[in-house]
N, C-alpha and C. Protein backbone atom coordinates (compact mmCIF):
# COMPACT_ATOMS: atom_id res chain seq x y z
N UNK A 1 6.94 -3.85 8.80
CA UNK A 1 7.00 -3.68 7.36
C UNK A 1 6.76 -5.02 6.70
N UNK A 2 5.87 -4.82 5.59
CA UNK A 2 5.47 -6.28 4.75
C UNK A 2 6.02 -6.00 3.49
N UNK A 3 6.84 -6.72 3.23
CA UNK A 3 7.47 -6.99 1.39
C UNK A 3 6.60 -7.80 0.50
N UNK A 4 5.61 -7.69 -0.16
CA UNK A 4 4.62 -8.17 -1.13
C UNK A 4 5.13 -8.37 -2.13
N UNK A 5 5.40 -9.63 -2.68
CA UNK A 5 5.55 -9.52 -4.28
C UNK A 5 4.88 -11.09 -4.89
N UNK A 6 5.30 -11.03 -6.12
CA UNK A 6 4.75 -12.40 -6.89
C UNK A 6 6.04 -13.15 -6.42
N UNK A 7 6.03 -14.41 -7.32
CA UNK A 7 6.89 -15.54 -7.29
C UNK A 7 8.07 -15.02 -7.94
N UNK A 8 8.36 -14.39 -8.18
CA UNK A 8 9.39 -14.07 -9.27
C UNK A 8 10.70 -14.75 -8.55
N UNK A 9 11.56 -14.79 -9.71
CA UNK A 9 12.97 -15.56 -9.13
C UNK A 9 13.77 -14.45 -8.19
N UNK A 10 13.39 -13.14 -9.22
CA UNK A 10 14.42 -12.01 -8.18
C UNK A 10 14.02 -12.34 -7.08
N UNK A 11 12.70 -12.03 -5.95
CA UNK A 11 12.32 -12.23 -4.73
C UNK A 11 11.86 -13.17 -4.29
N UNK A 12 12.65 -14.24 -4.76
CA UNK A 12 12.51 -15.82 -4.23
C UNK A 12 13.73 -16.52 -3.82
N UNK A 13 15.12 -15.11 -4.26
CA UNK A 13 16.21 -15.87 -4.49
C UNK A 13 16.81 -15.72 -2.96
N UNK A 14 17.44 -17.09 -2.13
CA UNK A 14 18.27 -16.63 -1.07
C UNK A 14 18.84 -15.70 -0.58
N UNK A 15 19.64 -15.11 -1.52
CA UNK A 15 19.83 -14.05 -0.86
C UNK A 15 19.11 -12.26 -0.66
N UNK A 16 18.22 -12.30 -1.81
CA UNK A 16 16.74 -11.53 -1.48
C UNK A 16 16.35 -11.80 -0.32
N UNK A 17 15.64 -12.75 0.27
CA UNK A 17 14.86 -13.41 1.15
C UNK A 17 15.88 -13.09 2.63
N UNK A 18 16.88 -13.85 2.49
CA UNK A 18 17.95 -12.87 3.85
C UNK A 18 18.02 -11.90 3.87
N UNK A 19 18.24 -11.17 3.31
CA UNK A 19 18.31 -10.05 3.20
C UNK A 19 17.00 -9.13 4.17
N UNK A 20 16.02 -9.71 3.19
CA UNK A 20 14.73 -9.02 4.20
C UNK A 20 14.57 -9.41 5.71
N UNK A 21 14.77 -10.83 5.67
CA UNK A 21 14.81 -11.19 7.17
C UNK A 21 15.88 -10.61 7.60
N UNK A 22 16.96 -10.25 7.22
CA UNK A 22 17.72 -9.84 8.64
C UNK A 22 17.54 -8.38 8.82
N UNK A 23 16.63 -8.03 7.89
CA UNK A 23 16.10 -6.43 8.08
C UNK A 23 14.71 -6.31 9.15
N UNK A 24 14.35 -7.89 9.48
CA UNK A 24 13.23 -8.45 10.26
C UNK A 24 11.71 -7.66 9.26
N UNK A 25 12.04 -7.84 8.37
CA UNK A 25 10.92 -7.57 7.28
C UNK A 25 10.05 -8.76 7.03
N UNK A 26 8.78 -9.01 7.22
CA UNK A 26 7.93 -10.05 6.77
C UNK A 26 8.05 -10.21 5.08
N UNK A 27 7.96 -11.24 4.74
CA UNK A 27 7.77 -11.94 3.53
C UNK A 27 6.48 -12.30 2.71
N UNK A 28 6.10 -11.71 2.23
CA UNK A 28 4.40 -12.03 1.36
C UNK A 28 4.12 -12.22 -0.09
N UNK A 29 3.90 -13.37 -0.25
CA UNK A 29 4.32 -13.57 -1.68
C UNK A 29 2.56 -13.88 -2.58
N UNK A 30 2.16 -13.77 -3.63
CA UNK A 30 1.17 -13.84 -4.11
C UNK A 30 1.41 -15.21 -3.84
N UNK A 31 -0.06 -16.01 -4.48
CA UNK A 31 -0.15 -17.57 -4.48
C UNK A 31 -0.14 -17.85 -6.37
N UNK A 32 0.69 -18.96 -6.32
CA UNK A 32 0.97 -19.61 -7.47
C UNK A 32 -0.09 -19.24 -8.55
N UNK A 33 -0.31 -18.81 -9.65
CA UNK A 33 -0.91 -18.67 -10.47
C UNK A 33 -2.34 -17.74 -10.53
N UNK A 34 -2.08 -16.43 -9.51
CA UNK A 34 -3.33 -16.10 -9.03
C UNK A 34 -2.56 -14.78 -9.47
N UNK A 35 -3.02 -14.19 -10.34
CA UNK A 35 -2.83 -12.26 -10.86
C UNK A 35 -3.22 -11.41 -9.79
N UNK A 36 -4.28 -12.26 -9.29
CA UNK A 36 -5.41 -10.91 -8.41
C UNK A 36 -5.19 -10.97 -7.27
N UNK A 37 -4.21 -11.32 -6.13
CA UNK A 37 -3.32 -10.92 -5.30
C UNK A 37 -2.67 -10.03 -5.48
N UNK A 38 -2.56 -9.13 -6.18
CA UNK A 38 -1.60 -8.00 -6.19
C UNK A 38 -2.48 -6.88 -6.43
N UNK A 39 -3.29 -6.88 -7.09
CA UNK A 39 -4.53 -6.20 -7.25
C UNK A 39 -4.59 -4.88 -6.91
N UNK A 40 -5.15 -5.07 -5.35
CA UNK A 40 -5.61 -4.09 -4.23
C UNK A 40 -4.37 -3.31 -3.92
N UNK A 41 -2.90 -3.68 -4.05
CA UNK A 41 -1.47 -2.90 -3.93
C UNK A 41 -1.57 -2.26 -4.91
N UNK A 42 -1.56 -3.24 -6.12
CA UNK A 42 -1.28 -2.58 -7.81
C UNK A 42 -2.19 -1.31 -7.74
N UNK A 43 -2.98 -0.91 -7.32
CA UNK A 43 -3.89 -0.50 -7.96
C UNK A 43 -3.61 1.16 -6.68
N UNK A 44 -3.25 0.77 -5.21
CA UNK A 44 -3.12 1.63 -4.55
C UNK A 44 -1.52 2.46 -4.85
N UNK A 45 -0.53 1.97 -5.19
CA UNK A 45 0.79 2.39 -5.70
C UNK A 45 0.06 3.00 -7.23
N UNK A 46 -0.43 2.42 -7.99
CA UNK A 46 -0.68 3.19 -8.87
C UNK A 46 -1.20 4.65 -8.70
N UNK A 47 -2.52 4.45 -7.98
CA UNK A 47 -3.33 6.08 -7.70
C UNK A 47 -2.32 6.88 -7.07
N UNK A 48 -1.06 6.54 -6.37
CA UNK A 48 0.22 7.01 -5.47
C UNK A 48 1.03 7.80 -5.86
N UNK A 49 1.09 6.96 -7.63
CA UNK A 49 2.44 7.65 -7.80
C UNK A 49 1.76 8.82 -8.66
N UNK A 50 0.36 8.40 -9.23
CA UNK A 50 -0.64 9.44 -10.40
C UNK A 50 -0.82 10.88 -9.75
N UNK A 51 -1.08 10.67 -8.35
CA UNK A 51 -1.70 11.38 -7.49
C UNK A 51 -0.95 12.58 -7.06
N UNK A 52 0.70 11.98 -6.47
CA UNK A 52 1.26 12.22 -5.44
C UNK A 52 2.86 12.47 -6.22
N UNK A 53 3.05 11.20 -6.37
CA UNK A 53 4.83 10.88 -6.91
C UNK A 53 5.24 11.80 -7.95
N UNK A 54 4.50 11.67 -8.99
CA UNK A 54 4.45 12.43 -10.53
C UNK A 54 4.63 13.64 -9.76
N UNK A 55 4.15 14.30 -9.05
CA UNK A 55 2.95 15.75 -9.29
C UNK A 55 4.56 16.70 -8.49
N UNK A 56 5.45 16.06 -7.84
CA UNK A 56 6.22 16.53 -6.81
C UNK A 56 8.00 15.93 -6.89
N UNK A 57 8.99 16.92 -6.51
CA UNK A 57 10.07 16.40 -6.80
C UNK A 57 10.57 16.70 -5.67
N UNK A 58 11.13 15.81 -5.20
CA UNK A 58 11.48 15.53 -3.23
C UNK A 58 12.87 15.80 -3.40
N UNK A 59 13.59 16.78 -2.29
CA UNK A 59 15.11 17.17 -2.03
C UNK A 59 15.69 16.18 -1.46
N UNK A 60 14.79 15.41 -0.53
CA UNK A 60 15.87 14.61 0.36
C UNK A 60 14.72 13.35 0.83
N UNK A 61 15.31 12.24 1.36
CA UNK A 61 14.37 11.32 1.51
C UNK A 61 13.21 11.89 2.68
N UNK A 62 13.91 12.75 3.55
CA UNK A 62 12.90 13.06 4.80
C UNK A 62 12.11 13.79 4.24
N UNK A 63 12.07 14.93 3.07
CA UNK A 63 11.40 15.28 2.41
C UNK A 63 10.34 14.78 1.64
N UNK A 64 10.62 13.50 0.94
CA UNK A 64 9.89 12.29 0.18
C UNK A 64 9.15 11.75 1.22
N UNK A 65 9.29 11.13 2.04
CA UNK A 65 8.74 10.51 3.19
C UNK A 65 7.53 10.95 3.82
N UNK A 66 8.05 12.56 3.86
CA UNK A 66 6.84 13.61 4.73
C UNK A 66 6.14 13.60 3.93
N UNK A 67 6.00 13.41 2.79
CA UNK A 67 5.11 14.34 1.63
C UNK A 67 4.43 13.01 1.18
N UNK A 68 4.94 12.12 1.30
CA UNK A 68 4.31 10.66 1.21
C UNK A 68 3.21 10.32 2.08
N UNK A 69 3.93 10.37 3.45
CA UNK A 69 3.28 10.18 4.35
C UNK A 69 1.67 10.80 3.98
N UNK A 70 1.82 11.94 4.29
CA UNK A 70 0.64 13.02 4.05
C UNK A 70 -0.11 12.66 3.00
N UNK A 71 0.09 12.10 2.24
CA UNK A 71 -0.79 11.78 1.22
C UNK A 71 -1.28 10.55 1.25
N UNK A 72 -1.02 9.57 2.27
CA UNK A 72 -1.49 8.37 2.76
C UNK A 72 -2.39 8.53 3.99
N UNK A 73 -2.31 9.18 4.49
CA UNK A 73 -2.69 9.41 6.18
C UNK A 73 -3.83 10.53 5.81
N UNK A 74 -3.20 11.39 5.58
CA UNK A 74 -4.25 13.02 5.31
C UNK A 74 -5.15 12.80 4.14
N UNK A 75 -4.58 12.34 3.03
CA UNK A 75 -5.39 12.66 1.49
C UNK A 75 -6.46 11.32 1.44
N UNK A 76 -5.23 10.63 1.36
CA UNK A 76 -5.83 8.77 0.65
C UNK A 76 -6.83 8.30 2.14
N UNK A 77 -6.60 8.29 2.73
CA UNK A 77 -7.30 7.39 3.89
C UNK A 77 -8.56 8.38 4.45
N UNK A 78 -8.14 9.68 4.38
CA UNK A 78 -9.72 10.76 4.72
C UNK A 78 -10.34 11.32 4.22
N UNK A 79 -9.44 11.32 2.78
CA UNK A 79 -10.64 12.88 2.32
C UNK A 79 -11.05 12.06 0.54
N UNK A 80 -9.90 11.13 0.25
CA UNK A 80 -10.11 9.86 -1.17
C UNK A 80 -11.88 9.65 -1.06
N UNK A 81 -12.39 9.52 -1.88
CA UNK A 81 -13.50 8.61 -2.01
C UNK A 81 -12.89 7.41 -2.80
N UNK A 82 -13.78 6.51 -2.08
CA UNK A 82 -13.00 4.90 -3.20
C UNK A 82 -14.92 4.49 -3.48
N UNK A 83 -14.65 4.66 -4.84
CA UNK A 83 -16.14 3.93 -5.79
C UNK A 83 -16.12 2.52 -4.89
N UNK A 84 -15.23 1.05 -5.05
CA UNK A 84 -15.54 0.26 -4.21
C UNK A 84 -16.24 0.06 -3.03
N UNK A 85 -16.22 1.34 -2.15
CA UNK A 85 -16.83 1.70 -0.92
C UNK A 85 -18.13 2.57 -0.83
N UNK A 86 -18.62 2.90 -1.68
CA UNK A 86 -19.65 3.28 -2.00
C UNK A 86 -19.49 4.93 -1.99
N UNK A 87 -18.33 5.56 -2.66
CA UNK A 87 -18.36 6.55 -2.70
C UNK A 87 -18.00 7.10 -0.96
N UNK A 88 -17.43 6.64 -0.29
CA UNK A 88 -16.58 6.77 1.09
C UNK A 88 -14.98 6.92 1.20
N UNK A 89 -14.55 7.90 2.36
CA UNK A 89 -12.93 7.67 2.54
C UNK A 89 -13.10 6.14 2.82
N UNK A 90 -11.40 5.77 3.30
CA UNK A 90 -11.57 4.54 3.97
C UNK A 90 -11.43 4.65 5.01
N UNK A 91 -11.35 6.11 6.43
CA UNK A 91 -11.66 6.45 7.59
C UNK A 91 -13.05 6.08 7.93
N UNK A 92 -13.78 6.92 6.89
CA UNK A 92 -15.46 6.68 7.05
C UNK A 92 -16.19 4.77 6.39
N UNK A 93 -15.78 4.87 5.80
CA UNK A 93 -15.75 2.72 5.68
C UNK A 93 -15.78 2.31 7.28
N UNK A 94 -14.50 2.75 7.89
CA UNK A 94 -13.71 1.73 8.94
C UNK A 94 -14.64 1.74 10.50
N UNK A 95 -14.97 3.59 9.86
CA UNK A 95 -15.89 3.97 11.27
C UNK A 95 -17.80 3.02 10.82
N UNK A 96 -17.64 3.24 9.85
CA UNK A 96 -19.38 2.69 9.26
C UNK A 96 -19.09 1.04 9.88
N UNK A 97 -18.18 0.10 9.91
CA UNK A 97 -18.29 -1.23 9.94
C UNK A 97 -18.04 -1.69 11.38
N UNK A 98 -17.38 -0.45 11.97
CA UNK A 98 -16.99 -0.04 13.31
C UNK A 98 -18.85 -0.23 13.92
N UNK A 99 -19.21 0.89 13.66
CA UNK A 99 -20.72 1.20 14.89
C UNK A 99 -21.50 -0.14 14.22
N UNK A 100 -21.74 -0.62 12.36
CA UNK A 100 -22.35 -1.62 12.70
C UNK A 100 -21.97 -3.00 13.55
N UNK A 101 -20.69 -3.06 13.92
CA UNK A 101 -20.34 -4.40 14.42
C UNK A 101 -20.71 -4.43 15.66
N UNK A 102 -20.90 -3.14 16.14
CA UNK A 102 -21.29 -2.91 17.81
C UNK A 102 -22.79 -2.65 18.09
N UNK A 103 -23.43 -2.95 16.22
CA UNK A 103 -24.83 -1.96 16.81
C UNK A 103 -25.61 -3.85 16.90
């Protein structure tokens, strides 16, 4: 598990930061004065919650989780087109960069 955030004081503060480590959670912090590190997250949590979060009201976390899951694995990663990719999942991206790296 990777914890991403900006500089902020909340997730800069000691005991934030222990906290994650003794959960053995990696630490990832944007770089000093750069917006567009967060970007590519911002932008995937957004389509997440538009998509997915909104649309559904979860009984229990294993419930939330499953239904999450599935919409990361099943929806977003195979069947999504992302304009960035030329109108591709990001299965079919991974396999396209896949055969050219080998061709």
């Amino acid at each position: 598990l990777i914890h991403h955030s900006d500089q902020g004081v909340q997730y800069a503060s000691k005991d934030y930061v222990d906290c994650l480590k003794n959960h053995n959670i990696l630490i990832s912090m944007s770089r000093k004065g750069n917006p567009y590190d967060n970007a590519f997250a911002e932008c995937f949590i957004k389509t997440q919650k538009v998509e997915e979060v909104y649309l559904n009201e979860y009984g229990t976390f294993v419930d939330a989780y499953e239904t999450i899951w599935h919409f990361i694995e099943k929806v977003y990663n195979k069947k999504r087109l992302h304009s960035a990719l030329n109108y591709m999942s990001l299965d079919q991206f991974e396999l396209e960069v896949a055969l050219n790296a080998v061709a």
